[in-house]
N, C-alpha and C. Protein backbone atom coordinates (compact mmCIF):
# COMPACT_ATOMS: atom_id res chain seq x y z
N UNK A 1 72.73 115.63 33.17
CA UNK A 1 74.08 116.14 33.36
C UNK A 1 74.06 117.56 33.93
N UNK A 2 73.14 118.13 33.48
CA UNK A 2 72.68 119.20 34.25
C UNK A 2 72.82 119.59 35.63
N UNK A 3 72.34 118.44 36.31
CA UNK A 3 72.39 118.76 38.00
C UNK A 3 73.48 118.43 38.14
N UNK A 4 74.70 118.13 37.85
CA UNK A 4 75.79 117.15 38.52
C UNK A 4 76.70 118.76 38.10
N UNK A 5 76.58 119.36 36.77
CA UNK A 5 77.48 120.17 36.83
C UNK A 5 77.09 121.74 37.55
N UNK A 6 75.56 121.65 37.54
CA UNK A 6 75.12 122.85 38.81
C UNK A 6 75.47 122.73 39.75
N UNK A 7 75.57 121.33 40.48
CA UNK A 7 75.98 121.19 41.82
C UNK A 7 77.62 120.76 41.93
N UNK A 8 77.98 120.69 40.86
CA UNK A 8 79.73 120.95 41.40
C UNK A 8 80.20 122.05 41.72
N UNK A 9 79.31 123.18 40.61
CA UNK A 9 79.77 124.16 40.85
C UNK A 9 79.28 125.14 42.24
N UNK A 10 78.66 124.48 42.64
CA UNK A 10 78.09 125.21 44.28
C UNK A 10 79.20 124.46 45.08
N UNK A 11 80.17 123.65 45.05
CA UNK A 11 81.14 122.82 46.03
C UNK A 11 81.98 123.27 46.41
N UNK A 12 82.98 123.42 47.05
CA UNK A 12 84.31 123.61 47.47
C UNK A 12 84.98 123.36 46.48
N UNK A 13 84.96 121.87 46.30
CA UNK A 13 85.94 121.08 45.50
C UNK A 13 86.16 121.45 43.81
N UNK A 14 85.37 122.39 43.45
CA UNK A 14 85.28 123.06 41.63
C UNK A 14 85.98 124.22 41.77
N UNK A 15 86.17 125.22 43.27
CA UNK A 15 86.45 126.48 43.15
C UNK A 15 87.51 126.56 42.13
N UNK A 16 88.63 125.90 42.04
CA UNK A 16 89.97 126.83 41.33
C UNK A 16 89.35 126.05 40.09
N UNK A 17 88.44 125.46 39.52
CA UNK A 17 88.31 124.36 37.96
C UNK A 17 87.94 125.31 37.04
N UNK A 18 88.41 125.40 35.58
CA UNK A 18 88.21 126.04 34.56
C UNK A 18 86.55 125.15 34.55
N UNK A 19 85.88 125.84 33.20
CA UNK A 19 84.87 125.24 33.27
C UNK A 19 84.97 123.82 32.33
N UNK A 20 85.90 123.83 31.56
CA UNK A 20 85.90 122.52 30.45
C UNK A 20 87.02 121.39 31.89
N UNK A 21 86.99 122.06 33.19
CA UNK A 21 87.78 120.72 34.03
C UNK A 21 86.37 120.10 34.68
N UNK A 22 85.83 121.12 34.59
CA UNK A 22 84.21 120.77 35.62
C UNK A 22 83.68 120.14 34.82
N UNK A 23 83.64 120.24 33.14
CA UNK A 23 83.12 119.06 32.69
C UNK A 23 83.48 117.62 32.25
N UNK A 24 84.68 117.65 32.36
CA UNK A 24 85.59 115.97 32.66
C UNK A 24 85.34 115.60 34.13
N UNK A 25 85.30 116.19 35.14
CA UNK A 25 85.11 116.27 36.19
C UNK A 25 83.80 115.08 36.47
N UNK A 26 82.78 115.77 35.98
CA UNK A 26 81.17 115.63 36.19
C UNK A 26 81.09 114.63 35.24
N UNK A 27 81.97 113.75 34.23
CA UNK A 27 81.50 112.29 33.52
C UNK A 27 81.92 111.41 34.41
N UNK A 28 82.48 111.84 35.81
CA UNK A 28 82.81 110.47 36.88
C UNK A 28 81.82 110.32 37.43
N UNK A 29 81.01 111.25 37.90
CA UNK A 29 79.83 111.30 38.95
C UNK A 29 78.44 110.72 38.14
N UNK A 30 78.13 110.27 39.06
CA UNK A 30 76.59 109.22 38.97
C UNK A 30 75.67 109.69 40.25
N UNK A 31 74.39 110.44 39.69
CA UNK A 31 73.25 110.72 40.60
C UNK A 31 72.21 109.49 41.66
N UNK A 32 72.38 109.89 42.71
CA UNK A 32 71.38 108.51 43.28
C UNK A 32 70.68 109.14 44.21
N UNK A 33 69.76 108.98 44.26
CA UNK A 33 68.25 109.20 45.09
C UNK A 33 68.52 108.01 46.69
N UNK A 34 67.75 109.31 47.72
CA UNK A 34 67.60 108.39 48.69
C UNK A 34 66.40 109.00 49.23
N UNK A 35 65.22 107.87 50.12
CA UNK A 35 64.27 108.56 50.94
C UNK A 35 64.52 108.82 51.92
N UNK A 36 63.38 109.87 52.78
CA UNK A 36 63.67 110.01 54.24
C UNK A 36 63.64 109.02 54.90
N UNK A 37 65.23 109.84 55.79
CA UNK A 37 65.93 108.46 56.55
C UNK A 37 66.82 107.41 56.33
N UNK A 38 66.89 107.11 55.18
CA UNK A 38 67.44 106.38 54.13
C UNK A 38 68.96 106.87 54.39
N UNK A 39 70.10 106.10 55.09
CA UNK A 39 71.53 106.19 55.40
C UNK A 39 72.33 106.12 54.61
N UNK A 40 73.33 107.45 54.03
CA UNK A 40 74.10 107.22 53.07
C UNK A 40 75.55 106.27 53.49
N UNK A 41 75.78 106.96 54.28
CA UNK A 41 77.15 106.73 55.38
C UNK A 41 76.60 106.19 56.83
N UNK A 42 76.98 105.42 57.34
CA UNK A 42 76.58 104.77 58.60
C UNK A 42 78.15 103.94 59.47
N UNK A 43 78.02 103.96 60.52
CA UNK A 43 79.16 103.45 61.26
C UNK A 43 78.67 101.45 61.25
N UNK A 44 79.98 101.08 60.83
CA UNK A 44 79.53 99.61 60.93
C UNK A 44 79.16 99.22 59.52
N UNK A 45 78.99 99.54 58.76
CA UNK A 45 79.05 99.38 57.33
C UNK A 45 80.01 99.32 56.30
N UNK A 46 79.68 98.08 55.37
CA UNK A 46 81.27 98.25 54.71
C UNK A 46 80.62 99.07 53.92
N UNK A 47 81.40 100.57 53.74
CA UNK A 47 81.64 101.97 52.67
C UNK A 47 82.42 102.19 51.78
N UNK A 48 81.42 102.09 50.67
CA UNK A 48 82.24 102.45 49.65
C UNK A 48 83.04 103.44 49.69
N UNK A 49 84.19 103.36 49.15
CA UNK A 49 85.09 104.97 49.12
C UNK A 49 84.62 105.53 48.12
N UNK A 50 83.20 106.38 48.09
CA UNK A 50 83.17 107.14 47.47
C UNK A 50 82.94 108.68 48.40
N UNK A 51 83.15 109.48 47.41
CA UNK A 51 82.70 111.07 47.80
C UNK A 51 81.24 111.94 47.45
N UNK A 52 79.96 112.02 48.59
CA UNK A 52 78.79 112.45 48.25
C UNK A 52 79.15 114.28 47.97
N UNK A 53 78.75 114.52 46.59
CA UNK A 53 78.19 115.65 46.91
C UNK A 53 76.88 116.14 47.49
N UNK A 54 75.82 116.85 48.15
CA UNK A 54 74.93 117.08 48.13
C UNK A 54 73.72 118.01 46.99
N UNK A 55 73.57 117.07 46.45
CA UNK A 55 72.59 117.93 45.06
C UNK A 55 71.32 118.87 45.18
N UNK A 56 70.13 117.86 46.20
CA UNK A 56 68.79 118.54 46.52
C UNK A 56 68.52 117.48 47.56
N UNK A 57 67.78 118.66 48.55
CA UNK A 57 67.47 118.11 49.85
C UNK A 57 68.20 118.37 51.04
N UNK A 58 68.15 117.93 51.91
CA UNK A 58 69.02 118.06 53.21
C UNK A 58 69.78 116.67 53.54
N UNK A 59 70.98 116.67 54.67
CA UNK A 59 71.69 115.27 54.86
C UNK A 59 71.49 115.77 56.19
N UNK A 60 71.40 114.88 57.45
CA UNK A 60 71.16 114.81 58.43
C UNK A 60 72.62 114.04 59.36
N UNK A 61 73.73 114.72 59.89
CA UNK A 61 74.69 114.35 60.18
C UNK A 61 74.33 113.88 61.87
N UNK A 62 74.42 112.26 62.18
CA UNK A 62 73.90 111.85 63.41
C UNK A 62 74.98 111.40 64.18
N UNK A 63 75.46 111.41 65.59
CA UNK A 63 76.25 110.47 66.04
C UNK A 63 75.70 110.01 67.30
N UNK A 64 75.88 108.65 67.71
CA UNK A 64 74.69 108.03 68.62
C UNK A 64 75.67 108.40 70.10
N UNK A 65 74.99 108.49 71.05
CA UNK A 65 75.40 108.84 72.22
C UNK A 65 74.66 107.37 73.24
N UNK A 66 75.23 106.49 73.87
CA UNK A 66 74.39 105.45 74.50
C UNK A 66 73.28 105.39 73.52
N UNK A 67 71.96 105.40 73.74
CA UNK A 67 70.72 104.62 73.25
C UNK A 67 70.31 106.08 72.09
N UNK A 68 70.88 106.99 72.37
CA UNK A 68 69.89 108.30 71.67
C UNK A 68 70.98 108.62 70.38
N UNK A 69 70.35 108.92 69.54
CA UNK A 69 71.01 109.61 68.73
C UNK A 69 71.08 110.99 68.47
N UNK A 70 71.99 111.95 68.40
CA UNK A 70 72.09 113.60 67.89
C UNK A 70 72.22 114.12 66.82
N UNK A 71 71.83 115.15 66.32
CA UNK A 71 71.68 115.12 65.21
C UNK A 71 73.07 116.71 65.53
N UNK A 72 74.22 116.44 64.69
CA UNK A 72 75.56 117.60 64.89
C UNK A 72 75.51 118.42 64.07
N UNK A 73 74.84 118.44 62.77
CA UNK A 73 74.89 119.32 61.57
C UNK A 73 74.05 118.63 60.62
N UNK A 74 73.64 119.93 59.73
CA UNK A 74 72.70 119.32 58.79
C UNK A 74 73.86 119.88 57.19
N UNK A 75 73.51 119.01 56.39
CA UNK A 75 74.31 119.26 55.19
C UNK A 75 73.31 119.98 54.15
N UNK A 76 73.69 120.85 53.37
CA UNK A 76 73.01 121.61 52.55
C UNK A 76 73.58 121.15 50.98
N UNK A 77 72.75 121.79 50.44
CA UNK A 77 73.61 121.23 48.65
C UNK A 77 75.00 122.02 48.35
N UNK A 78 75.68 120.80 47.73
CA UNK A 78 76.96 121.89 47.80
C UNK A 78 77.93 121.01 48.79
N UNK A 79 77.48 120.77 49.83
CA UNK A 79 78.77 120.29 51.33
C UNK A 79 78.88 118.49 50.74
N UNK A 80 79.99 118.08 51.30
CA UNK A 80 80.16 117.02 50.81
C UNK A 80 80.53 115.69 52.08
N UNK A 81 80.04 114.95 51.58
CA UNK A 81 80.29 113.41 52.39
C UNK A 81 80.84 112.38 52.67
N UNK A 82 81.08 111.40 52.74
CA UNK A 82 82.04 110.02 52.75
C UNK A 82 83.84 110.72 52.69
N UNK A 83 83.94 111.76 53.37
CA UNK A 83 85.40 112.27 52.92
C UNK A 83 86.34 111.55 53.13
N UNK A 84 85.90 110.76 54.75
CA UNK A 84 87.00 109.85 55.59
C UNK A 84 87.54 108.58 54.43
N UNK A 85 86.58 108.27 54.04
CA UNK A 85 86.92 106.30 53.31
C UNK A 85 87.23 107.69 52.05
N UNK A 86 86.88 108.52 51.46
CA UNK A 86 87.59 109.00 49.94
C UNK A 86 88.88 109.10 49.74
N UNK A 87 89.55 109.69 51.18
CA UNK A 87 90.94 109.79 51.04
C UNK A 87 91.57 108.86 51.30
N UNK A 88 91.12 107.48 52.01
CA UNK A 88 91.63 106.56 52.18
C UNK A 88 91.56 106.36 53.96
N UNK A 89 90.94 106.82 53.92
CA UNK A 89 90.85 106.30 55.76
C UNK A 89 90.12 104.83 55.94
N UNK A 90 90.11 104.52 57.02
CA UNK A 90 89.01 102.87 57.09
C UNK A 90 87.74 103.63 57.73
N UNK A 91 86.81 102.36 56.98
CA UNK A 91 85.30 102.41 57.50
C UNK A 91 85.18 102.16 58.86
N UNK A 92 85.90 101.82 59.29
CA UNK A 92 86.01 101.57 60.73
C UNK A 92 86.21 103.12 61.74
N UNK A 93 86.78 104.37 60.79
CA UNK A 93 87.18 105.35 61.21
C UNK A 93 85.69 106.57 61.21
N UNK A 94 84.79 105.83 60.90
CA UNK A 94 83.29 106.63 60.27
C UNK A 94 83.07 106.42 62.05
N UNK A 95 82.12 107.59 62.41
CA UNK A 95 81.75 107.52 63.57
C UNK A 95 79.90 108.12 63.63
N UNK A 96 79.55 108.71 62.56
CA UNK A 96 78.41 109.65 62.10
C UNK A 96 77.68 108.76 61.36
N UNK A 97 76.56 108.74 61.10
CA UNK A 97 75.55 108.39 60.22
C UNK A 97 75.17 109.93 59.51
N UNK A 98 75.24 109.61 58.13
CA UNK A 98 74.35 110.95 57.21
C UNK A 98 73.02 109.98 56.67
N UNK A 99 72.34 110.57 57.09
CA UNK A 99 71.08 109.97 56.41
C UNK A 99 69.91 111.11 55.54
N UNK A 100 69.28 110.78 54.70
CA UNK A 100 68.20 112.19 54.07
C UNK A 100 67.86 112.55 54.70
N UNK A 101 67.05 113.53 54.46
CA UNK A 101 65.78 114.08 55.76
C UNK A 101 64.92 115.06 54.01
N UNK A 102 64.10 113.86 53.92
CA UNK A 102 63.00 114.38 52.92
C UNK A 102 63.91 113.37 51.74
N UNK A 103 63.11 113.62 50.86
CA UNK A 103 63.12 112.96 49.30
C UNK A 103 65.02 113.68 49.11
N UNK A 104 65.87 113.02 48.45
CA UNK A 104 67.64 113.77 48.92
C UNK A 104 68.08 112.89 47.04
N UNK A 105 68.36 114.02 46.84
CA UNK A 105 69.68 113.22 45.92
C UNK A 105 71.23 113.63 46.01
N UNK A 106 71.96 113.05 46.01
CA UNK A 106 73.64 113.01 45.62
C UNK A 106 74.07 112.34 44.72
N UNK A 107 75.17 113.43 44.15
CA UNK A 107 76.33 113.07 43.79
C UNK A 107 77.12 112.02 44.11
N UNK A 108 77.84 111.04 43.08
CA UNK A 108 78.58 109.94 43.89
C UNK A 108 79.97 110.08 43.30
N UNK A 109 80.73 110.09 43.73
CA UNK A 109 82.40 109.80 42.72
C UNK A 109 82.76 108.52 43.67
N UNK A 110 83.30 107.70 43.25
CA UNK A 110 84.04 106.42 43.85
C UNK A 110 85.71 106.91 43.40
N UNK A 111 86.51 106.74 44.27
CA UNK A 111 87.90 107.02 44.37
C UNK A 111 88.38 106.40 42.92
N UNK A 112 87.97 104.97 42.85
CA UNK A 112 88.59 104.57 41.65
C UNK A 112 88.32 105.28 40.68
N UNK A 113 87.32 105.76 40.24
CA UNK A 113 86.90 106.74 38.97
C UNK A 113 87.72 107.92 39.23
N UNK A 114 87.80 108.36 40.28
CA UNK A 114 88.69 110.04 40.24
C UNK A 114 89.83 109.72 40.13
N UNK A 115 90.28 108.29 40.52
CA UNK A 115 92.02 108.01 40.45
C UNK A 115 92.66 107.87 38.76
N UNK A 116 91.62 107.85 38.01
CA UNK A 116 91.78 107.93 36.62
C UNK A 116 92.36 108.62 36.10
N UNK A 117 92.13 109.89 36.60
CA UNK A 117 92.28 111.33 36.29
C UNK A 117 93.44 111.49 36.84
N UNK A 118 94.18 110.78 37.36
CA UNK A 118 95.99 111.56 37.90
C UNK A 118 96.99 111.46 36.97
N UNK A 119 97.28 110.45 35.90
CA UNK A 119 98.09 110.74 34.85
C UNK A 119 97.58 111.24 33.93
N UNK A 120 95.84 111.50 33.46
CA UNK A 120 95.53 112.23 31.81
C UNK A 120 95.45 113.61 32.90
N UNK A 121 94.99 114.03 33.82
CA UNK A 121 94.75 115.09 34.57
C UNK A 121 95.25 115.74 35.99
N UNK A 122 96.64 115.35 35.94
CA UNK A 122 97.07 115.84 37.34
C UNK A 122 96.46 117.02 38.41
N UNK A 123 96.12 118.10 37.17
CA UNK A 123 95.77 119.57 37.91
C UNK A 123 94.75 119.26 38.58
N UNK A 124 93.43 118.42 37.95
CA UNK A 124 92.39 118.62 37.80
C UNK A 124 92.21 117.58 39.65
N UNK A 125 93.18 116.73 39.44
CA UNK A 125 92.96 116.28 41.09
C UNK A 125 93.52 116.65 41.97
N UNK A 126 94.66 117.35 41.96
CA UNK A 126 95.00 118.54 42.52
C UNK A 126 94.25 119.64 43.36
N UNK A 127 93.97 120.22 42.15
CA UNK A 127 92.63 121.29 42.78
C UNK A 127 91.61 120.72 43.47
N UNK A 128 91.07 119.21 42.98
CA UNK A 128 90.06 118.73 43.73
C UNK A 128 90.27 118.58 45.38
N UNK A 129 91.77 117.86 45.39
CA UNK A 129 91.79 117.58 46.86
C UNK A 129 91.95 119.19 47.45
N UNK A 130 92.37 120.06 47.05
CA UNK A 130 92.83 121.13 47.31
C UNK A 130 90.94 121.47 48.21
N UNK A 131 90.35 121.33 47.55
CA UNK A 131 89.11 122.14 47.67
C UNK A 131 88.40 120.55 48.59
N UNK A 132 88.99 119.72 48.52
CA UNK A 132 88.41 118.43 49.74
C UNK A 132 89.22 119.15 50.90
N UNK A 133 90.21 119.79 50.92
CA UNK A 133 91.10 120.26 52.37
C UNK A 133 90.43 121.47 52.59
N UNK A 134 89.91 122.36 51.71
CA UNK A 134 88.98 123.10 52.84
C UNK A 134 87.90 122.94 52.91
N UNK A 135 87.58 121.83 52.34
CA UNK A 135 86.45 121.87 52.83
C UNK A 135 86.68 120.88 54.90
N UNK A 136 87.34 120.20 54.39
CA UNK A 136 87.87 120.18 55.87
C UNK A 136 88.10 120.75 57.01
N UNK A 137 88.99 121.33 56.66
CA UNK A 137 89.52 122.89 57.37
C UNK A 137 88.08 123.66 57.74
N UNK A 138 87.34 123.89 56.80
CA UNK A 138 85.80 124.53 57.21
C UNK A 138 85.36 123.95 58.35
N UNK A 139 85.06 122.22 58.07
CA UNK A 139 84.40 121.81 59.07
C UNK A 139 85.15 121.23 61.05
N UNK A 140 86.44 121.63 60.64
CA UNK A 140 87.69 121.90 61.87
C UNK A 140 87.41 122.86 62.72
N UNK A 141 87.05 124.53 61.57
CA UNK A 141 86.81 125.63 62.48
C UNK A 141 85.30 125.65 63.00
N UNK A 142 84.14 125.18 62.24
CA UNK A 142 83.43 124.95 62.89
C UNK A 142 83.24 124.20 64.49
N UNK A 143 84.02 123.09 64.37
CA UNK A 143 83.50 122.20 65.36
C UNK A 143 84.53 123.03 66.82
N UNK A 144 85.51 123.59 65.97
CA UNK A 144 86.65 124.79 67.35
C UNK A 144 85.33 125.59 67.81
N UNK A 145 85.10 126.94 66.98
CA UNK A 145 84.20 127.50 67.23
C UNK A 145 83.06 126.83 68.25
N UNK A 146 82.11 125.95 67.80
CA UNK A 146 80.94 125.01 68.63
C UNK A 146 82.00 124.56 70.01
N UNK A 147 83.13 124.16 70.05
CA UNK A 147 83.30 123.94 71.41
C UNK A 147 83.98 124.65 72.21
N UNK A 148 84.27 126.19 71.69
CA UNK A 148 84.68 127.19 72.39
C UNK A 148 83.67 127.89 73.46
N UNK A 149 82.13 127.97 72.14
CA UNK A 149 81.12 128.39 72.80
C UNK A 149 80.79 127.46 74.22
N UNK A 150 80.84 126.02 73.66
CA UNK A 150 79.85 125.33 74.67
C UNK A 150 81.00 125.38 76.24
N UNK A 151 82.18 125.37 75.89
CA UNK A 151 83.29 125.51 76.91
C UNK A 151 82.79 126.95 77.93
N UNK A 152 82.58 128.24 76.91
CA UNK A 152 82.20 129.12 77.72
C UNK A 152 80.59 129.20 78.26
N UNK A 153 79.79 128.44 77.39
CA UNK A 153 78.72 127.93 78.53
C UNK A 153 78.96 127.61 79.92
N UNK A 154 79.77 126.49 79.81
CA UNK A 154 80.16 125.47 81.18
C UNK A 154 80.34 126.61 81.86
N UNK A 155 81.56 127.21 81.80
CA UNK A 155 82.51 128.08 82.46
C UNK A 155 81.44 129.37 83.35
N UNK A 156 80.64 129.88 82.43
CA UNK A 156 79.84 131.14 83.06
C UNK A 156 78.57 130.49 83.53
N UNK A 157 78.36 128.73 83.64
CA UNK A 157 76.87 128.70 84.09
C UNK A 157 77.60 127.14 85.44
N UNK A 158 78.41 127.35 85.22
CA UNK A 158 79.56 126.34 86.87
C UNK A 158 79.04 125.26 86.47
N UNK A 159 78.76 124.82 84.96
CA UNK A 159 78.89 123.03 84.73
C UNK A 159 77.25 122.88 84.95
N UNK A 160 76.49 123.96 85.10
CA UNK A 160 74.93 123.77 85.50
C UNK A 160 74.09 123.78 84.36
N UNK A 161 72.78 122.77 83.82
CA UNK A 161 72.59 122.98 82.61
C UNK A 161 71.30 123.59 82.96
């Protein structure tokens, strides 16, 4: 129980949580191990709606381009996963593969277990999504930022790589 409530508290999603919410919080979550390479999230897969935290290790965020795949961001402990199918989007809307990169464990919440918590705990999912929207919002200004730069690449090198 240890790691689940160290690593909530490195998340977005704990910032506004007293500490006795972080520990109702952390009896939904279930730890699971994956090896290198080993795909948490993949396009074309039926996905569970759950939400990865990242506990230990790295996540390797891929999206395939024709035959090659890229690797867009790497996830650190703390950043979180499956957001699209958590809030209710379709698996069909996943476009990325996260896969380990080295020996990886996460955090798992499945929607149905956090949906528990809206009539004994309104606040407590509240704040959660609160802290799922920036963590969003984080990864929005990132990807602005990354294509402002690569825009002013183009622009000062005439589309030449």
């Amino acid at each position: 129980m240890s790691l689940i409530i160290d690593t909530l508290r490195t998340s977005t999603i704990t910032e506004e949580l007293s500490d006795a919410e972080v520990d109702i919080l952390a009896g939904l979550f279930e730890v699971q191990e994956y090896k290198d390479g080993e795909a948490i999230v993949q396009p074309g897969d039926d996905q569970p709606d759950n939400l990865y935290i990242l506990a230990h290790g790295d996540l390797e965020v891929k999206i395939k381009s024709g035959a090659e795949e890229t690797t867009i961001h790497v996830l650190k402990p703390g950043d979180l996963a499956g957001i699209i199918t958590f809030v209710g989007g379709a698996a069909s809307d996943i476009s990325a593969t996260v896969s380990a990169v080295g020996k990886t464990k996460v955090l798992s919440l499945p929607r149905a277990k956090f949906e528990t918590l809206v009539n004994s705990h309104p606040m407590i999912v509240y704040r959660v999504m609160r802290g799922v929207t920036r963590n969003v919002h984080g990864i929005a200004r990132r990807m602005n930022r990354e294509s402002a730069e690569l825009t002013n690449y183009i622009y000062r090198s005439h589309g030449r790589y």
